[in-house]
PDB file of N, CA and C in Angstrom:
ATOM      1  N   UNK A   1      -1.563  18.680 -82.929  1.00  0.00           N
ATOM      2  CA  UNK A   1      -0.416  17.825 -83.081  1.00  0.00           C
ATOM      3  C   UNK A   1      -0.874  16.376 -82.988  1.00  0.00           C
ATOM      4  N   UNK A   2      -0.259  15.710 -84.119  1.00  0.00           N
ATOM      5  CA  UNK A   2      -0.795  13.982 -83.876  1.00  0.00           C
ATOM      6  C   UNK A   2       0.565  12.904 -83.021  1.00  0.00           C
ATOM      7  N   UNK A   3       0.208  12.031 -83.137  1.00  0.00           N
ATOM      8  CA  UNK A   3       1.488  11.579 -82.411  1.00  0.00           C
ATOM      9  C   UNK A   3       1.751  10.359 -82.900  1.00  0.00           C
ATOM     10  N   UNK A   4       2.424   9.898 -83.609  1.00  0.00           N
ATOM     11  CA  UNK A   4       2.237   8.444 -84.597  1.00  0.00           C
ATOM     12  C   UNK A   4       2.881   7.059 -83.534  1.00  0.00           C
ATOM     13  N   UNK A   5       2.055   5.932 -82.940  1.00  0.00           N
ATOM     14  CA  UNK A   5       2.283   5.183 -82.467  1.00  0.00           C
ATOM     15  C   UNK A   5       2.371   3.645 -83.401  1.00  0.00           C
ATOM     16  N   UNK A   6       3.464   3.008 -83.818  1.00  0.00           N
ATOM     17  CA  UNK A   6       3.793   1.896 -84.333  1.00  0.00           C
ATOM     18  C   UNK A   6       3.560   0.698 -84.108  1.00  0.00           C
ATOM     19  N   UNK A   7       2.363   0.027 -84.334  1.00  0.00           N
ATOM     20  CA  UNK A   7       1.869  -0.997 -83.730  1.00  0.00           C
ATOM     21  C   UNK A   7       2.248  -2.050 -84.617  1.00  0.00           C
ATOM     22  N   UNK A   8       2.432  -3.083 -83.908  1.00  0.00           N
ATOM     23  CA  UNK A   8       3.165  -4.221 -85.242  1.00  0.00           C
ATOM     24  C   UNK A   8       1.818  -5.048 -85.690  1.00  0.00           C
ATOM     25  N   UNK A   9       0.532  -4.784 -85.289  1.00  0.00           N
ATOM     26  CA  UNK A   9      -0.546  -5.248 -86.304  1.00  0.00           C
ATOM     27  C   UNK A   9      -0.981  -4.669 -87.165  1.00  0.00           C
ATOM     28  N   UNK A  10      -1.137  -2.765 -87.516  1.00  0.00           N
ATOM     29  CA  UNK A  10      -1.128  -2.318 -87.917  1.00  0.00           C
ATOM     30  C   UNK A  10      -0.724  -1.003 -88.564  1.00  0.00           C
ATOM     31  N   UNK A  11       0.499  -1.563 -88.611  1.00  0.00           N
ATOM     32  CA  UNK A  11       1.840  -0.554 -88.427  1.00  0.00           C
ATOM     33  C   UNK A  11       1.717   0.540 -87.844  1.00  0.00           C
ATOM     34  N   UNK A  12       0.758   1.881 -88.283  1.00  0.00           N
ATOM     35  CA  UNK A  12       1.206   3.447 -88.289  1.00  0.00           C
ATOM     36  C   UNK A  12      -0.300   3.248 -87.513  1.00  0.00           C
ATOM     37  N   UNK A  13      -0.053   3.799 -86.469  1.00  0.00           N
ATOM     38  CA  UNK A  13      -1.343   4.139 -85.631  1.00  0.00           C
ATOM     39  C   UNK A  13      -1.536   5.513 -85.431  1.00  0.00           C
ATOM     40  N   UNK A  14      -2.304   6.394 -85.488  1.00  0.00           N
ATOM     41  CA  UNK A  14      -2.037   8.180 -85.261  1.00  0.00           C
ATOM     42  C   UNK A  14      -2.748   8.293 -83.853  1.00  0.00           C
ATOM     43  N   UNK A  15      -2.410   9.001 -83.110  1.00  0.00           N
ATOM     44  CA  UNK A  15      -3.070   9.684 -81.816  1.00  0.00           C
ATOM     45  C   UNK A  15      -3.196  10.868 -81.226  1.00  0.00           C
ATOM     46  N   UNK A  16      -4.252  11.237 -81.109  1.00  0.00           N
ATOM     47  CA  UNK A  16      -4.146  12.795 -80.661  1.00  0.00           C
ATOM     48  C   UNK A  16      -3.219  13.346 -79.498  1.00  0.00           C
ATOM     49  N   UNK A  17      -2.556  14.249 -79.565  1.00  0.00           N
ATOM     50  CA  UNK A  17      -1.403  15.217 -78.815  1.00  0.00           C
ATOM     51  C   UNK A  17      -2.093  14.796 -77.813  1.00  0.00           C
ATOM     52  N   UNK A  18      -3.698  15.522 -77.179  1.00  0.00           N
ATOM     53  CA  UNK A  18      -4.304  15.926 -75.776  1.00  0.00           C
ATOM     54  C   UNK A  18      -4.488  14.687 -75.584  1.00  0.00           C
ATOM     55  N   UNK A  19      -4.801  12.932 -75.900  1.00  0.00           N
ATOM     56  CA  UNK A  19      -4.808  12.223 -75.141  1.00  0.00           C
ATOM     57  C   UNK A  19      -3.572  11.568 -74.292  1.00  0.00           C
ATOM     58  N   UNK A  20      -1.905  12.415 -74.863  1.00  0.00           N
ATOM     59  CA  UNK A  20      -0.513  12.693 -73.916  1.00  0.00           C
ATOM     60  C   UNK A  20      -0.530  13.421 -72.930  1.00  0.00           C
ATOM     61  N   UNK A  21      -1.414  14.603 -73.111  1.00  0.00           N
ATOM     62  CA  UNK A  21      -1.699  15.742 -72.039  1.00  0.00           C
ATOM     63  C   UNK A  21      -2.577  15.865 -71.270  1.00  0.00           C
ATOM     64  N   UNK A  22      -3.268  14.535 -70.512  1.00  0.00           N
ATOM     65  CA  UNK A  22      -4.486  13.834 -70.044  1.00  0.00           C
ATOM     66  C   UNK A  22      -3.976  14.805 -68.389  1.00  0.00           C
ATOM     67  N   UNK A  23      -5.251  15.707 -68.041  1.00  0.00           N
ATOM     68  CA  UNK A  23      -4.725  16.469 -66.683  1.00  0.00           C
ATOM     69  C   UNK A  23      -6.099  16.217 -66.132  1.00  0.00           C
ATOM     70  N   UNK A  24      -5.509  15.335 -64.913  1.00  0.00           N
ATOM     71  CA  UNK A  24      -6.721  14.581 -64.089  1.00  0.00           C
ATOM     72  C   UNK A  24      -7.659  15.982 -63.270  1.00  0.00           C
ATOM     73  N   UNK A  25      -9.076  15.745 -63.419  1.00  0.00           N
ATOM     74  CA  UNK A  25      -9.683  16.904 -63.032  1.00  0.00           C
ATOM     75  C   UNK A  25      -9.887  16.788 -61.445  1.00  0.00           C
ATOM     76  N   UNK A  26     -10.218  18.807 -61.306  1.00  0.00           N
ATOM     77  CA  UNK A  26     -10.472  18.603 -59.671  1.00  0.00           C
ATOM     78  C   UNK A  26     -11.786  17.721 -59.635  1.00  0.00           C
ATOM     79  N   UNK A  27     -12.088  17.576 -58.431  1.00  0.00           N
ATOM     80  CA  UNK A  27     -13.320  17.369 -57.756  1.00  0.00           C
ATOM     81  C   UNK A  27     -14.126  18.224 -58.507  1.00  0.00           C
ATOM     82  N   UNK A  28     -14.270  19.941 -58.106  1.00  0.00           N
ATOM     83  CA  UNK A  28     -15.146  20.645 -58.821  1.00  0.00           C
ATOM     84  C   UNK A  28     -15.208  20.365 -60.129  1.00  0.00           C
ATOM     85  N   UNK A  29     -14.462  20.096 -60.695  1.00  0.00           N
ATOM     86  CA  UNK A  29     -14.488  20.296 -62.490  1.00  0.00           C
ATOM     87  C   UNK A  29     -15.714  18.706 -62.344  1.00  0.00           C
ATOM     88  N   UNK A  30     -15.164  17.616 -62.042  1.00  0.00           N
ATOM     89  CA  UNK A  30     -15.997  15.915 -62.043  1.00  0.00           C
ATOM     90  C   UNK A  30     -17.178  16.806 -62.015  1.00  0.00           C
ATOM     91  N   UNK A  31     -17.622  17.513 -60.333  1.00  0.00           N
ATOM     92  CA  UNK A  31     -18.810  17.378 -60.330  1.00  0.00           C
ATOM     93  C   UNK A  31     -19.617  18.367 -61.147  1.00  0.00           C
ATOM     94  N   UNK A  32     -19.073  19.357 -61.528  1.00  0.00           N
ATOM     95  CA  UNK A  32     -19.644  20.167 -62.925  1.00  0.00           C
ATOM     96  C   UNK A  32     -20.074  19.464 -63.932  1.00  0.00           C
ATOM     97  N   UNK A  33     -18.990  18.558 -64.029  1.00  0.00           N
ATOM     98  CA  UNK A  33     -19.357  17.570 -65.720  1.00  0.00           C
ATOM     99  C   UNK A  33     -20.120  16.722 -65.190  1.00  0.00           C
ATOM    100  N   UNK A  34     -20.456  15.954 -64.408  1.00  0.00           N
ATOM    101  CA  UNK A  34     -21.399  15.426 -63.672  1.00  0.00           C
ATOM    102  C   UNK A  34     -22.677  16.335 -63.706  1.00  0.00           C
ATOM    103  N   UNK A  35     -23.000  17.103 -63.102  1.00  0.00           N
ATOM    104  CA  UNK A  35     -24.016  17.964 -63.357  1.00  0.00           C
ATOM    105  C   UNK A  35     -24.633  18.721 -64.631  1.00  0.00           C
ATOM    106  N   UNK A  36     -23.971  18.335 -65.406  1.00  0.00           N
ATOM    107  CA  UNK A  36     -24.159  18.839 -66.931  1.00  0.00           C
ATOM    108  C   UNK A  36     -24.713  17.560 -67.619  1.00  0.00           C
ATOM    109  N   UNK A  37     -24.647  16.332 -66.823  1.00  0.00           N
ATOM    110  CA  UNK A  37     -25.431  15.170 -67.874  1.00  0.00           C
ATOM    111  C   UNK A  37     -26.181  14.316 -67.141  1.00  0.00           C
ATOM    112  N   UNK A  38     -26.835  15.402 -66.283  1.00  0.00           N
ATOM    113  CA  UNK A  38     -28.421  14.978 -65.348  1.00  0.00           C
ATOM    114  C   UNK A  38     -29.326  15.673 -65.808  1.00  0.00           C
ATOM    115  N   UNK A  39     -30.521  15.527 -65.739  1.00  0.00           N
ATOM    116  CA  UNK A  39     -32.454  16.000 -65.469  1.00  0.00           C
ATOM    117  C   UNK A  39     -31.850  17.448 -64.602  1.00  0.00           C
ATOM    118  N   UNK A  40     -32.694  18.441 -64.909  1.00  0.00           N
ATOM    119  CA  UNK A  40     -32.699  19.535 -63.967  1.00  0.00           C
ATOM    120  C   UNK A  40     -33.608  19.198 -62.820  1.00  0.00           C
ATOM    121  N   UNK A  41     -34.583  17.902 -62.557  1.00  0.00           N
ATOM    122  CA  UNK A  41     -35.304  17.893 -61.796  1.00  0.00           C
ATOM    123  C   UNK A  41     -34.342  16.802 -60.870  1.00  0.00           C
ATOM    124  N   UNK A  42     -33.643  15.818 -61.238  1.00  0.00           N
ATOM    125  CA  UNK A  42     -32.293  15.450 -60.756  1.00  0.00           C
ATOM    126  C   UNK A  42     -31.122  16.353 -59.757  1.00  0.00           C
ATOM    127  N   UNK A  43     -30.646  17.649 -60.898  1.00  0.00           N
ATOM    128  CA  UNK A  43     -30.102  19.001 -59.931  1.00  0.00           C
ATOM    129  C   UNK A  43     -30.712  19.304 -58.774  1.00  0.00           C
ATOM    130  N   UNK A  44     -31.976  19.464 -59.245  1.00  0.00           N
ATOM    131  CA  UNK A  44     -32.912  20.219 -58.098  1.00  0.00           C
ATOM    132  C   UNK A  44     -32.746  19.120 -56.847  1.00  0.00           C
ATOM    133  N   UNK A  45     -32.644  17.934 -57.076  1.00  0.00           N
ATOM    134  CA  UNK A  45     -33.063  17.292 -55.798  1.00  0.00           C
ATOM    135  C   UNK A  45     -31.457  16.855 -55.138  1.00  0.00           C
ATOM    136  N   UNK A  46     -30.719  17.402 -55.805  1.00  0.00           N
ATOM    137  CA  UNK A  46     -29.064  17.303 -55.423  1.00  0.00           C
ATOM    138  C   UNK A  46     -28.362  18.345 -54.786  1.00  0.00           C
ATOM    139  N   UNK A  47     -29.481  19.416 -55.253  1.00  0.00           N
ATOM    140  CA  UNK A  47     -29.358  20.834 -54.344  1.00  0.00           C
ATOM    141  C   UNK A  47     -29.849  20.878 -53.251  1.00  0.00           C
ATOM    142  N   UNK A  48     -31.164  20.047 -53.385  1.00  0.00           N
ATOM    143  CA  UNK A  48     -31.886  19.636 -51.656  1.00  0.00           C
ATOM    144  C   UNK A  48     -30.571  19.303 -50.959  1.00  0.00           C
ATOM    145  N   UNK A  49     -30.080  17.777 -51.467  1.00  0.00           N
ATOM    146  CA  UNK A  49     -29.356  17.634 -50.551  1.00  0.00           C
ATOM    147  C   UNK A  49     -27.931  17.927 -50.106  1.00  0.00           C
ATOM    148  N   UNK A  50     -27.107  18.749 -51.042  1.00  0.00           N
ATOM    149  CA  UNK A  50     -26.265  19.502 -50.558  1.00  0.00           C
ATOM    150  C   UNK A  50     -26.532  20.727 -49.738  1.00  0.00           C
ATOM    151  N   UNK A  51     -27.883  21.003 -49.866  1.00  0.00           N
ATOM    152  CA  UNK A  51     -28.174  22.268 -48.609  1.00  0.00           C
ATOM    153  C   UNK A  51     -28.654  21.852 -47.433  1.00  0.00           C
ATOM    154  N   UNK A  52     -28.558  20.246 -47.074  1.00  0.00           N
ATOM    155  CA  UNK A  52     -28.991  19.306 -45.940  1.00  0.00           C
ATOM    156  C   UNK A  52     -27.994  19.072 -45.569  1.00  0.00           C
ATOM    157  N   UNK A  53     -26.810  18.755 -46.620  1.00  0.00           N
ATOM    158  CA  UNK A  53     -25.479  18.463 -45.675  1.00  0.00           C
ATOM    159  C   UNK A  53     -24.819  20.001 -45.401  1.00  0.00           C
ATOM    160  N   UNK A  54     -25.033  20.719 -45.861  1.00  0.00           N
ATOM    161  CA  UNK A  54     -24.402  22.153 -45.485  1.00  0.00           C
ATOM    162  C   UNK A  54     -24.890  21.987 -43.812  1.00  0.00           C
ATOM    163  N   UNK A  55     -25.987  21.907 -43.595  1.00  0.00           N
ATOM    164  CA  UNK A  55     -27.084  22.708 -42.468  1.00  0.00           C
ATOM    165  C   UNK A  55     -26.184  21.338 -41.333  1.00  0.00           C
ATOM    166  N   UNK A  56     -26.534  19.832 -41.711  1.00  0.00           N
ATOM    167  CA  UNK A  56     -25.781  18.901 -40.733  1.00  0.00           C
ATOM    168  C   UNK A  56     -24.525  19.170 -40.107  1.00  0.00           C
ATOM    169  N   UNK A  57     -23.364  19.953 -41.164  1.00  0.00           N
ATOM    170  CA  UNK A  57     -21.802  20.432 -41.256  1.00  0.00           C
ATOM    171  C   UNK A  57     -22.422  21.103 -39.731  1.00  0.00           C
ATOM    172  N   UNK A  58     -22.979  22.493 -40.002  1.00  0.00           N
ATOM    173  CA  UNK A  58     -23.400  23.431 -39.342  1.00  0.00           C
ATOM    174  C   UNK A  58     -23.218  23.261 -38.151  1.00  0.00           C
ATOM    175  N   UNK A  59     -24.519  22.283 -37.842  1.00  0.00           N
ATOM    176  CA  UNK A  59     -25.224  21.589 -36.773  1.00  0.00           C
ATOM    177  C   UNK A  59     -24.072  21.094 -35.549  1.00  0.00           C
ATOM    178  N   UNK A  60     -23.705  20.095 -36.811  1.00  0.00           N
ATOM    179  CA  UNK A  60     -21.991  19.397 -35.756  1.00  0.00           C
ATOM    180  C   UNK A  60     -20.719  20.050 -35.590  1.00  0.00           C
ATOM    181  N   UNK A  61     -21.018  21.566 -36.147  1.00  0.00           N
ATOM    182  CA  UNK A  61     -19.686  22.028 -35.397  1.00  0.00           C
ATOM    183  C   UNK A  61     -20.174  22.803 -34.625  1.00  0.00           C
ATOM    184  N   UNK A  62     -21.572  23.488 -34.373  1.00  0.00           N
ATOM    185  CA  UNK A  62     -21.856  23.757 -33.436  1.00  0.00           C
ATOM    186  C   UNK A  62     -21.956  22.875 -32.356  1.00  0.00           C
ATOM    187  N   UNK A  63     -22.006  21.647 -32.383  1.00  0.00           N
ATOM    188  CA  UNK A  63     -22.305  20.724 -31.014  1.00  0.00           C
ATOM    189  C   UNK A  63     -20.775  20.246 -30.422  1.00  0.00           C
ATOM    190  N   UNK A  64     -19.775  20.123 -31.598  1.00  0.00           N
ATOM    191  CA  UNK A  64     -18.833  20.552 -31.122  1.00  0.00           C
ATOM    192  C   UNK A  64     -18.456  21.596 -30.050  1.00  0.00           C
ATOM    193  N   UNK A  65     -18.356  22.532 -30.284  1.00  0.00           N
ATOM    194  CA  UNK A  65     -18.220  23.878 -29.937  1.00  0.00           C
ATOM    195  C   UNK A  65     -18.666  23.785 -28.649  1.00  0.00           C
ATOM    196  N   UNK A  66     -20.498  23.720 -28.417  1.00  0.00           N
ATOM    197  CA  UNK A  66     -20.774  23.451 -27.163  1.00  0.00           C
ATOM    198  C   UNK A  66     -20.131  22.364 -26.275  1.00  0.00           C
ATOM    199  N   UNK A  67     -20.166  21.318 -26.517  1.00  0.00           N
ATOM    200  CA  UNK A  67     -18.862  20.183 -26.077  1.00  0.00           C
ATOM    201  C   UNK A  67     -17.884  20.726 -25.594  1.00  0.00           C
ATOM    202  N   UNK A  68     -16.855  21.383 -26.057  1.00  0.00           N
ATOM    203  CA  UNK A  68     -15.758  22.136 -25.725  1.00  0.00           C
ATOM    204  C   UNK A  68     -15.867  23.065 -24.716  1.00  0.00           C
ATOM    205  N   UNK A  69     -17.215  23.519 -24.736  1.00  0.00           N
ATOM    206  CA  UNK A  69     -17.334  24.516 -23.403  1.00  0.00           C
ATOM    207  C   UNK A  69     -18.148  24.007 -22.266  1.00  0.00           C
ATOM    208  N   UNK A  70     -18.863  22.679 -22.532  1.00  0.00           N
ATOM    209  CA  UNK A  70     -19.628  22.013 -21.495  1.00  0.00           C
ATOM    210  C   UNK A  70     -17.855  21.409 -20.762  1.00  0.00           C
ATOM    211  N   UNK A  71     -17.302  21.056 -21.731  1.00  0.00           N
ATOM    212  CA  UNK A  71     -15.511  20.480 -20.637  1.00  0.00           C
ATOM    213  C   UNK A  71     -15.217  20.828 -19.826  1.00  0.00           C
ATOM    214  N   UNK A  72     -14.928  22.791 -20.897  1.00  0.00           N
ATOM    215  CA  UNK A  72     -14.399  23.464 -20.335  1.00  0.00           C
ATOM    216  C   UNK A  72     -14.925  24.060 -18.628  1.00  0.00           C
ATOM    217  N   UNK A  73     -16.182  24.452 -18.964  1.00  0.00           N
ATOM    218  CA  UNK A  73     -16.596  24.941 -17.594  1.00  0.00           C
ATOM    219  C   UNK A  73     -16.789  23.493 -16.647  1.00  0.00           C
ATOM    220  N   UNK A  74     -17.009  21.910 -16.817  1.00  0.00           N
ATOM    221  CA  UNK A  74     -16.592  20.652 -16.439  1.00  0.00           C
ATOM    222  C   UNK A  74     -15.025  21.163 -15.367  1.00  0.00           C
ATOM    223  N   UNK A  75     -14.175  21.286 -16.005  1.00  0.00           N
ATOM    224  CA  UNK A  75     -12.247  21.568 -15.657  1.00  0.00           C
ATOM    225  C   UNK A  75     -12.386  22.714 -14.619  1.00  0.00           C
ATOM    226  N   UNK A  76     -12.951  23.788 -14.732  1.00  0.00           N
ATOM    227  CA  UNK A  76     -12.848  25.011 -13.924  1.00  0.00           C
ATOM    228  C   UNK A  76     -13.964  24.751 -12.579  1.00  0.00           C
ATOM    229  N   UNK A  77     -14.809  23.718 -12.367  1.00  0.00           N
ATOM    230  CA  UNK A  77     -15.763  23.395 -11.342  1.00  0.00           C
ATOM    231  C   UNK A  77     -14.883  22.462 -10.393  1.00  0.00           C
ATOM    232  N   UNK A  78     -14.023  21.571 -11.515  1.00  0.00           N
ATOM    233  CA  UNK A  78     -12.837  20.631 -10.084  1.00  0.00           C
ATOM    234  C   UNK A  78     -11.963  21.962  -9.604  1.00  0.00           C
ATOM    235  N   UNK A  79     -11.561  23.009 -10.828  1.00  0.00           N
ATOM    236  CA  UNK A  79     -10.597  23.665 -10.027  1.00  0.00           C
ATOM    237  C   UNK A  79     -10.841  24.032  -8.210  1.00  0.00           C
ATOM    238  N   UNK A  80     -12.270  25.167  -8.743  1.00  0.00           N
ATOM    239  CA  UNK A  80     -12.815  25.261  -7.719  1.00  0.00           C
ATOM    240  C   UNK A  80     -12.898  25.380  -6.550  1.00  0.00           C
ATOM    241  N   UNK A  81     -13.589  23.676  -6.667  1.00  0.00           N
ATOM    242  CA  UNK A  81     -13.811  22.777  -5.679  1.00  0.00           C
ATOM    243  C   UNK A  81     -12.386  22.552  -4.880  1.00  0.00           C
ATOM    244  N   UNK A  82     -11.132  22.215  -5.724  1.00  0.00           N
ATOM    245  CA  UNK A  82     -10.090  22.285  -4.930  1.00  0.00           C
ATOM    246  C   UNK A  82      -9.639  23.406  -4.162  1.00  0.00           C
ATOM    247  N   UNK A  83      -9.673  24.518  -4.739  1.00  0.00           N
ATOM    248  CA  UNK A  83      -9.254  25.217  -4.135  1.00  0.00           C
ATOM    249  C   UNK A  83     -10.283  25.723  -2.753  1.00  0.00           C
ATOM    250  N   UNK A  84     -11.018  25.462  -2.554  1.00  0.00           N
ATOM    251  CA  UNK A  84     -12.378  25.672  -1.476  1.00  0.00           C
ATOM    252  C   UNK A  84     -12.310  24.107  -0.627  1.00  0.00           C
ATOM    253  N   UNK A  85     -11.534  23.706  -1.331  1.00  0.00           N
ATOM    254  CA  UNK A  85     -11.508  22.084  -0.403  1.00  0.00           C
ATOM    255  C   UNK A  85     -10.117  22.271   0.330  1.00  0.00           C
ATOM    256  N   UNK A  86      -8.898  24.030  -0.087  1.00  0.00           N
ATOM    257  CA  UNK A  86      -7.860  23.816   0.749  1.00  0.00           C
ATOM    258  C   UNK A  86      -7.794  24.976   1.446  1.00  0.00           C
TER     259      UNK A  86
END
């Protein structure tokens, strides 16, 4: 389907249907098309580092985690103590 736009410099302008039906891409789709117009030796070193930030993710929710239980057993040592202090 074309779509005829009327421009008063040159009267009859034609335009394609799909540049009306413009559907903004995900993230995944960008970085697919992104990855389709690099060096494979480029990929390769983009895979390094998405499997560096995977492992960092990892890392900090495990230190999280420990955090939460260094508190936790922190909270249950005042209990304790209070209760051995009455």
């Amino acid at each position: 389907m074309i779509i005829v736009i009327i421009c008063y410099h040159c009267s009859l302008f034609p335009i394609p249907y799909s540049l009306f039906t413009y559907k903004k891409m995900s993230i995944k789709e960008q970085i697919i098309q992104e990855l389709e117009q690099i060096s494979e030796s480029t990929q390769q070193k983009l895979l390094d580092y998405l499997r560096h930030l995977k492992t960092e993710e990892k890392q900090h929710s495990e230190n999280k985690a420990w955090q939460a239980y260094l508190e936790s057993e922190q909270e249950r040592e005042e209990v304790y103590r209070r209760l051995a202090d009455s």
